[in-house]
Protein backbone atom coordinates (compact mmCIF):
# COMPACT_ATOMS: atom_id res chain seq x y z
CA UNK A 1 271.97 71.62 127.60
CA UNK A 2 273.40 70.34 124.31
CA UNK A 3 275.97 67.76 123.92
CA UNK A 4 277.92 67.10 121.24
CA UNK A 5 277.62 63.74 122.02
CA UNK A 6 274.02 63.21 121.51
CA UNK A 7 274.09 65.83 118.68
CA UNK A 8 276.51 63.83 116.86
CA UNK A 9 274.02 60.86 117.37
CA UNK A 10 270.80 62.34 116.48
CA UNK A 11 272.29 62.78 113.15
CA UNK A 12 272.86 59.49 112.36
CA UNK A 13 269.90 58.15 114.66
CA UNK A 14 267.27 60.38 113.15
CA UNK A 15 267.33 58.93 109.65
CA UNK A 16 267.48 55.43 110.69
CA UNK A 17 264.66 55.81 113.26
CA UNK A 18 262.72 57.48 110.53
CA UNK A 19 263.46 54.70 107.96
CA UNK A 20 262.29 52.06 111.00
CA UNK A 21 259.29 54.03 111.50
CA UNK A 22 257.81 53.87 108.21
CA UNK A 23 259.23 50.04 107.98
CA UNK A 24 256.56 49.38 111.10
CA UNK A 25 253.78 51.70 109.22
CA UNK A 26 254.12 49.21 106.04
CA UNK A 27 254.41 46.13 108.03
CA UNK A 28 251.26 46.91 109.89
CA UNK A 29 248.40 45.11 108.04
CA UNK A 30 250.47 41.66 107.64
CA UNK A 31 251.92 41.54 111.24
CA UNK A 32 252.72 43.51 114.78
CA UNK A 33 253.08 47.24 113.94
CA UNK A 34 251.24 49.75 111.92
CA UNK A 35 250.33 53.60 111.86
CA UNK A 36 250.02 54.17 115.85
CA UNK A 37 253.45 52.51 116.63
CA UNK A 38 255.50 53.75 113.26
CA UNK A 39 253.99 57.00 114.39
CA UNK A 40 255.65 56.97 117.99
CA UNK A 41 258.78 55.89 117.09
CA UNK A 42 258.91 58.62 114.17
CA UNK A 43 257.86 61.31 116.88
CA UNK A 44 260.63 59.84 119.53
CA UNK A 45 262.88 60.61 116.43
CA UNK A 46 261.93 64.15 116.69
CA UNK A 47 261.69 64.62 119.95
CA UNK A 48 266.02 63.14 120.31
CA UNK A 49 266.51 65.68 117.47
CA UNK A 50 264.80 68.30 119.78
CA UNK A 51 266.81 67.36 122.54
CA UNK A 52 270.01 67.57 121.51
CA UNK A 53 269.77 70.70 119.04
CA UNK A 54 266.60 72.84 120.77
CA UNK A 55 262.62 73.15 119.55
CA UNK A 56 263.77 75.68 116.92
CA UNK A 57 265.77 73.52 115.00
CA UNK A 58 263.95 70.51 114.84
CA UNK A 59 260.42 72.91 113.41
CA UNK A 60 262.86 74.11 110.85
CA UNK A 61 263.60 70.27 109.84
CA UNK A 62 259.91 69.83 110.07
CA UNK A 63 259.31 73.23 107.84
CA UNK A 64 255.16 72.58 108.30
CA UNK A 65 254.09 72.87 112.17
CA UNK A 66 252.91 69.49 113.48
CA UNK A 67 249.16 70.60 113.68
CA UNK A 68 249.22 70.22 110.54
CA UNK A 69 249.45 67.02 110.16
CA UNK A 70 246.28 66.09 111.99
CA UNK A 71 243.25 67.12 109.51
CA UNK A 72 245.93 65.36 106.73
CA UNK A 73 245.83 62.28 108.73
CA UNK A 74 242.10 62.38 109.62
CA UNK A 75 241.35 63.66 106.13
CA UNK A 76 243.10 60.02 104.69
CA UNK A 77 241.95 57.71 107.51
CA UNK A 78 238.40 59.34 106.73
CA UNK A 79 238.43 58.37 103.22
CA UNK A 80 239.84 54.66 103.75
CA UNK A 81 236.53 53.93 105.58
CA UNK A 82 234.25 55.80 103.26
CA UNK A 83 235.81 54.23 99.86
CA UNK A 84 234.25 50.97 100.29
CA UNK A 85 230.69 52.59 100.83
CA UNK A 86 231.20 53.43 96.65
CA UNK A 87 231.25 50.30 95.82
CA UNK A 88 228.21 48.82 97.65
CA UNK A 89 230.40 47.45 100.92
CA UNK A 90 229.49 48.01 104.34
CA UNK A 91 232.64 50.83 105.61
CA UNK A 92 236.42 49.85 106.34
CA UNK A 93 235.78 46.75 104.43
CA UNK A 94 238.97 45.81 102.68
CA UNK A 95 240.05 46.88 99.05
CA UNK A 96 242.77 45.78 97.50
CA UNK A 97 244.92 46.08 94.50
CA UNK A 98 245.09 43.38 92.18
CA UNK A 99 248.90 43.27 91.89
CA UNK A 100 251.43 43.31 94.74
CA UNK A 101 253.95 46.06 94.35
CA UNK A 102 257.42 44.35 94.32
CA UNK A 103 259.14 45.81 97.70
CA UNK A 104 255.74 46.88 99.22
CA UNK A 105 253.62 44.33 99.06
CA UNK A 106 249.64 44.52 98.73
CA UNK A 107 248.26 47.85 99.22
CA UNK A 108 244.78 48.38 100.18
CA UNK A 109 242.47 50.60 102.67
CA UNK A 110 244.48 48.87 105.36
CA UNK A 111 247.47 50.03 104.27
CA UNK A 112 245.49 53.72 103.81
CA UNK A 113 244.33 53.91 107.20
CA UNK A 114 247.32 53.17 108.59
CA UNK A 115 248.96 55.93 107.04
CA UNK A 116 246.44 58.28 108.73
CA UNK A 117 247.14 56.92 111.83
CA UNK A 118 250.75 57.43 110.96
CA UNK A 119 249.71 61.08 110.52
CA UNK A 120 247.81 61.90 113.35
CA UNK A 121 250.15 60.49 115.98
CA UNK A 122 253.02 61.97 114.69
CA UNK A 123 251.44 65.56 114.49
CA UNK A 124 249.51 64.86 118.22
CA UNK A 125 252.63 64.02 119.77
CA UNK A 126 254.73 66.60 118.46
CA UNK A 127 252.16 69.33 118.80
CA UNK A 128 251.95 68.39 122.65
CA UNK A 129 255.38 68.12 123.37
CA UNK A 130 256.72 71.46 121.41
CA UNK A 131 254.17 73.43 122.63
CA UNK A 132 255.14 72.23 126.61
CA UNK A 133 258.72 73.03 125.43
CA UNK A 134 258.87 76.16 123.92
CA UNK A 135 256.51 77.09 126.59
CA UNK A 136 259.29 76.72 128.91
């Protein structure tokens, strides 16, 4: 069923849902928040989009399938924790820039793994839930 109701506000709600999403990733390391929880509230983003315009239309948005994502996410989580091991620190120790970056903040292997979190929920999620609904 598609309403042009909830069409109407999936366009609007997508882009703000996707800005609050990666607001949570980069909030993550200082407070509540982070990779898993920016990347659930990115995927509900999706998934509203899917409802309200079908599957098909939301994997064009997307362009890349959602499996994809995974060995990204993995592939930059994985090197977070091995970085520090180059410079003589046990692994997922900390690094961090010297200077803040003005609307970021500090960015580090925190902020790294995160984003691989980020990654990995985001293409889990949607890879589960398109491939129950196109299924159907």
């Amino acid at each position: 069923m598609k309403s042009a109701i909830l069409q109407t506000a999936t366009r609007y709600l997508l882009p703000i849902l996707l800005l609050f999403s990666f607001f949570l990733l980069l909030r993550g390391h200082y407070y509540p928040g982070g990779g898993f929880v920016g990347g659930l509230v990115a995927s509900i983003a999706f998934v509203l989009h899917s409802f309200a315009n079908g599957t098909e239309a939301t994997m064009k948005i997307l362009r890349y399938k959602p499996l994809s994502l995974i060995p990204i996410g993995l592939g930059i989580a994985a090197i977070s924790v091995v970085l520090p091991l180059l410079f003589g620190l046990p692994a997922m120790t900390g690094l961090w820039f010297e200077e803040p970056i003005p609307v970021i903040g500090m960015i580090g292997t925190a902020l790294f793994f995160d984003l691989g979190v980020y990654f990995v929920v985001i293409g889990v999620v949607l890879t589960i839930l398109f491939t129950i609904a196109l299924e159907e």
